[in-house]
N, C-alpha and C. Protein backbone atom coordinates (compact mmCIF):
# COMPACT_ATOMS: atom_id res chain seq x y z
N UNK A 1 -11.12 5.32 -60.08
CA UNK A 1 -10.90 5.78 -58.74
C UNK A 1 -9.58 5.21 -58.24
N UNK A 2 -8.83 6.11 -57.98
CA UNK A 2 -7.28 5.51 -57.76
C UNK A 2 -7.07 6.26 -55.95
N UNK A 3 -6.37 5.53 -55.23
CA UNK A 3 -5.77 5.61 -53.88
C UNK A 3 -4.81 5.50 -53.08
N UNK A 4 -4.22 6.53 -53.24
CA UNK A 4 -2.73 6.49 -52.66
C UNK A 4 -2.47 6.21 -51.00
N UNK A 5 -2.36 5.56 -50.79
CA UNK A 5 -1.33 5.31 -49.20
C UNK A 5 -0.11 5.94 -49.17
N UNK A 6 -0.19 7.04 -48.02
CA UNK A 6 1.08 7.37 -47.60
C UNK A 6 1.84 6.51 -46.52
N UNK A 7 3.09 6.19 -46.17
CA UNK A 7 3.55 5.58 -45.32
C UNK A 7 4.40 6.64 -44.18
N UNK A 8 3.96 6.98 -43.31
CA UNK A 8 4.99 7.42 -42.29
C UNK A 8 6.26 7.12 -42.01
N UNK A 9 7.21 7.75 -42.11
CA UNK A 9 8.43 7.43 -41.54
C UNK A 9 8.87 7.64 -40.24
N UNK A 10 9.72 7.24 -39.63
CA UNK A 10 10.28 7.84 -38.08
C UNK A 10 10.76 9.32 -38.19
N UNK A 11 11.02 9.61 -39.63
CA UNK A 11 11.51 10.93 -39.42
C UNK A 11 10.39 12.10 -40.20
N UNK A 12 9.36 11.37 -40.42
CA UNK A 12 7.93 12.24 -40.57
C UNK A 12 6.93 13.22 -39.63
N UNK A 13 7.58 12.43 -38.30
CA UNK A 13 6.54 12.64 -37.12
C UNK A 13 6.86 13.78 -36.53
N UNK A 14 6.59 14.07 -35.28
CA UNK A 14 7.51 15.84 -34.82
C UNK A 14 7.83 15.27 -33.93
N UNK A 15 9.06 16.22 -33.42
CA UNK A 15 9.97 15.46 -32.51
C UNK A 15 10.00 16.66 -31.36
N UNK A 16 9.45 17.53 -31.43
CA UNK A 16 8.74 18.96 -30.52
C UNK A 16 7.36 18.77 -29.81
N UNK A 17 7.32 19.42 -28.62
CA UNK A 17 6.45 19.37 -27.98
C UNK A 17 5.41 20.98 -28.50
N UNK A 18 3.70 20.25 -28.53
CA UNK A 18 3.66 21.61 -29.45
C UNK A 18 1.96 21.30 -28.41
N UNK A 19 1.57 22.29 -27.14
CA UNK A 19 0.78 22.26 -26.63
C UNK A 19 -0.16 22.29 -27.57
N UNK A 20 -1.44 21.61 -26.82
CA UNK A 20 -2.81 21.48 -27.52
C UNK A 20 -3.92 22.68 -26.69
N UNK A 21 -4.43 23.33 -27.48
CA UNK A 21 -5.55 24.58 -27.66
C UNK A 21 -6.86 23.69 -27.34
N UNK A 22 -7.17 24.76 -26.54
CA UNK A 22 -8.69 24.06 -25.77
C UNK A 22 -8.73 22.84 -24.90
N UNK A 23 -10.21 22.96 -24.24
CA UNK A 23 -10.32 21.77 -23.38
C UNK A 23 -10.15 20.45 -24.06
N UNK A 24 -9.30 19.41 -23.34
CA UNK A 24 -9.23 18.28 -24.02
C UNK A 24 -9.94 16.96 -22.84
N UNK A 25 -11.23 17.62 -22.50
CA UNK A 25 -11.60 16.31 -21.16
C UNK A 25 -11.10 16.21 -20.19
N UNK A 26 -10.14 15.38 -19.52
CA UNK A 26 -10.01 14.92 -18.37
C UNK A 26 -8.23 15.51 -18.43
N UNK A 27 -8.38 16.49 -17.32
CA UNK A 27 -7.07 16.99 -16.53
C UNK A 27 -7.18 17.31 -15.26
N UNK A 28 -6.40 16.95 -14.55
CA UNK A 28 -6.69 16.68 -13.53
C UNK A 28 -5.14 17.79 -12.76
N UNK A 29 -4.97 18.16 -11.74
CA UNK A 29 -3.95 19.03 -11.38
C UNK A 29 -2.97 18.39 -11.04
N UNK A 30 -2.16 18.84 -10.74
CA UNK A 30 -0.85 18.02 -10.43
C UNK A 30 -0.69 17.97 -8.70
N UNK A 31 -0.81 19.45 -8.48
CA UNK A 31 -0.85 19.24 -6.89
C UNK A 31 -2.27 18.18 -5.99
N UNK A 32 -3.19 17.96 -7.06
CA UNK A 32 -4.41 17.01 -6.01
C UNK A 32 -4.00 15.68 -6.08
N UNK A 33 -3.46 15.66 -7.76
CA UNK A 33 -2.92 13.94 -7.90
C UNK A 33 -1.71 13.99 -7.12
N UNK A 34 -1.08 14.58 -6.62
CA UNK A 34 0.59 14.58 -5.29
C UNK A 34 -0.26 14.25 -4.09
N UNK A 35 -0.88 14.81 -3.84
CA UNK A 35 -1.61 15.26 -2.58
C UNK A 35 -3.01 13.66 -2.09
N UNK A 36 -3.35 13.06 -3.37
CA UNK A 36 -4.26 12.16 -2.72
C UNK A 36 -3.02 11.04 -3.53
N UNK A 37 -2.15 10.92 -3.97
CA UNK A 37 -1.24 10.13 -3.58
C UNK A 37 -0.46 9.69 -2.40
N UNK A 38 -0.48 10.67 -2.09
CA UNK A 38 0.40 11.03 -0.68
C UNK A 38 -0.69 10.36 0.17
N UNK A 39 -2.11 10.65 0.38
CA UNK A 39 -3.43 10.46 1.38
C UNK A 39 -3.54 8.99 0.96
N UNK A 40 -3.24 8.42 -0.47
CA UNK A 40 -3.58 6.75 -0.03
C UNK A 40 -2.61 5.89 0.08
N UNK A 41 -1.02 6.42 0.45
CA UNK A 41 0.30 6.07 0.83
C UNK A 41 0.10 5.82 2.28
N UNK A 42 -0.27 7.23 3.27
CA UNK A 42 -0.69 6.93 4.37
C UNK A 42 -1.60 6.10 4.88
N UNK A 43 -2.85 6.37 4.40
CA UNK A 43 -4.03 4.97 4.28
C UNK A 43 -3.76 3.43 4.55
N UNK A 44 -2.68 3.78 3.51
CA UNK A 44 -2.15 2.03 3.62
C UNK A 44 -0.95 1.82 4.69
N UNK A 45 -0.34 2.69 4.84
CA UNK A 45 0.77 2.96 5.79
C UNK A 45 0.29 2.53 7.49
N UNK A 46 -1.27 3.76 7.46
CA UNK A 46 -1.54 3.56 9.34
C UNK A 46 -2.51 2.20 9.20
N UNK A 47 -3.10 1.52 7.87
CA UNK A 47 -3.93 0.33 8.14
C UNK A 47 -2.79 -0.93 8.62
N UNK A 48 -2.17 -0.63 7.86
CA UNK A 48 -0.81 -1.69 8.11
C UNK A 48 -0.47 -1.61 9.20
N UNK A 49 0.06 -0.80 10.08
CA UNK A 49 0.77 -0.49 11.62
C UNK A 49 -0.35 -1.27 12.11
N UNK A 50 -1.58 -0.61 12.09
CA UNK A 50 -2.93 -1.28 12.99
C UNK A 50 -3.28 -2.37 12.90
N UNK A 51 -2.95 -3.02 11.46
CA UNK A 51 -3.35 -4.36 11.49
C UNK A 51 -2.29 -5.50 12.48
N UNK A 52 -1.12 -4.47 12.12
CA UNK A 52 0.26 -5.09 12.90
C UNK A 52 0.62 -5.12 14.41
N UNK A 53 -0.24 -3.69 14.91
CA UNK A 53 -0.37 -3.31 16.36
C UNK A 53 -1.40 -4.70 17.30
N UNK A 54 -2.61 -4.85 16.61
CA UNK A 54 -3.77 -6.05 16.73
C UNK A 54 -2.80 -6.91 16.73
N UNK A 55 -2.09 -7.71 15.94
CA UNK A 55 -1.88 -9.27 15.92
C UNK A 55 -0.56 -8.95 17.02
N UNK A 56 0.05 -8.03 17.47
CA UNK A 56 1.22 -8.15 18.24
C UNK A 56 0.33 -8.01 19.69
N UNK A 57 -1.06 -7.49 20.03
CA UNK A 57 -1.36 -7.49 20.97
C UNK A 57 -1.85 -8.89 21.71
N UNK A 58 -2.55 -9.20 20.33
CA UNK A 58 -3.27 -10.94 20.26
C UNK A 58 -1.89 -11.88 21.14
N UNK A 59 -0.73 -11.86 20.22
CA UNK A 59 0.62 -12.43 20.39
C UNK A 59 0.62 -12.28 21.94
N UNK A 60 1.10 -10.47 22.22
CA UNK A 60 0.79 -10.82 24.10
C UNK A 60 0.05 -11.32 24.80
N UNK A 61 -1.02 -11.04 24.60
CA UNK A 61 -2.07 -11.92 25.38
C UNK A 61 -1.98 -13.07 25.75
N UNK A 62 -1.56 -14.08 24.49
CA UNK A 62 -1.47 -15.25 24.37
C UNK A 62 -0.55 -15.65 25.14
N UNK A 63 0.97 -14.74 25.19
CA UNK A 63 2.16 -15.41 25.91
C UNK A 63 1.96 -15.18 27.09
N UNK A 64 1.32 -14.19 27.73
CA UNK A 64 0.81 -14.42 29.16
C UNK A 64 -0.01 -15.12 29.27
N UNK A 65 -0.71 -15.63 28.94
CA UNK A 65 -1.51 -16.63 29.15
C UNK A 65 -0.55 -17.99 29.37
N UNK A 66 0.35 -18.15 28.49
CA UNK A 66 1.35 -19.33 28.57
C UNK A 66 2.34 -19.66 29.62
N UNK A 67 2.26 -17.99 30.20
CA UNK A 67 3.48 -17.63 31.12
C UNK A 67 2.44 -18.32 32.37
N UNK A 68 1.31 -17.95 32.44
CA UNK A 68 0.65 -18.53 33.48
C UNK A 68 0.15 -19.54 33.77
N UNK A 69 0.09 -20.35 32.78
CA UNK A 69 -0.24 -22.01 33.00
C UNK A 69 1.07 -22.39 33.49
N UNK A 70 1.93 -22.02 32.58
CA UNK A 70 3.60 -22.24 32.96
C UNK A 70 3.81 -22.10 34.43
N UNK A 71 3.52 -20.76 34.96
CA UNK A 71 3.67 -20.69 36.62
C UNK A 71 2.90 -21.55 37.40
N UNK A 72 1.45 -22.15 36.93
CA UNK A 72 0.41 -22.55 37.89
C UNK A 72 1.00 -24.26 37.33
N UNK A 73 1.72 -24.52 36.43
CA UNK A 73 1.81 -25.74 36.71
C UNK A 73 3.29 -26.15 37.45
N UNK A 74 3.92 -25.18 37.55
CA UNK A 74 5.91 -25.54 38.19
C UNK A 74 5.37 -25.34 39.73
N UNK A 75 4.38 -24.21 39.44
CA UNK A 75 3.66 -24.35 41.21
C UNK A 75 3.34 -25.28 42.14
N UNK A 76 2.81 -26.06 41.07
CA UNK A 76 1.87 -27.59 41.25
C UNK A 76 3.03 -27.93 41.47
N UNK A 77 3.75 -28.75 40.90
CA UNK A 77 5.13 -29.50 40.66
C UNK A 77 6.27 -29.19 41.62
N UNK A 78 6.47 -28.12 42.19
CA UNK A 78 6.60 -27.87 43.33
C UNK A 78 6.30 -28.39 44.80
N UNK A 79 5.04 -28.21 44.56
CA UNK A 79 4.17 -28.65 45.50
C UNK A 79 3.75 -30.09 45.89
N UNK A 80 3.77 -31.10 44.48
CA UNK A 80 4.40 -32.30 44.71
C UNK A 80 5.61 -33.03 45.06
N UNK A 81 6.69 -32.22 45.37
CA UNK A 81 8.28 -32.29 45.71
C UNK A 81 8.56 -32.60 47.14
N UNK A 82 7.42 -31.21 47.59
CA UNK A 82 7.37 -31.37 48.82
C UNK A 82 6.68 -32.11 49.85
């Protein structure tokens, strides 16, 4: 019983594109994969603004709050002057 090995070369292989016949499983369209690319670009796009809109509101809150101890204490301080 004898067994030959062939070895492939680089210039064995095809260097042409040669479509494949019949279903081959999983294809998917080109316009749905554009299209829910596009839908989880935005996703992440308006979560981001919103997460960013929240902490800039938090931020105001806070500095009015600062602005007003700030006033109620120069008030005070004021008020000891006189």
């Amino acid at each position: 019983m004898t067994t030959t090995t062939t070895q492939e070369t680089p210039n064995d292989r095809s260097t042409t594109f040669q479509a494949v016949q019949g279903n081959q499983g999983e294809q998917y369209s080109g316009g749905v994969l554009l299209v829910t690319a596009y839908a989880a670009l935005w996703l992440v796009l308006f979560t981001w603004i919103a997460l960013v809109w929240r902490k800039q509101s938090a931020l105001n809150a806070r500095l009015a709050d600062l602005e007003r101890v700030l006033d109620k204490a120069a008030a005070e301080a004021d008020g000891k002057k006189k």
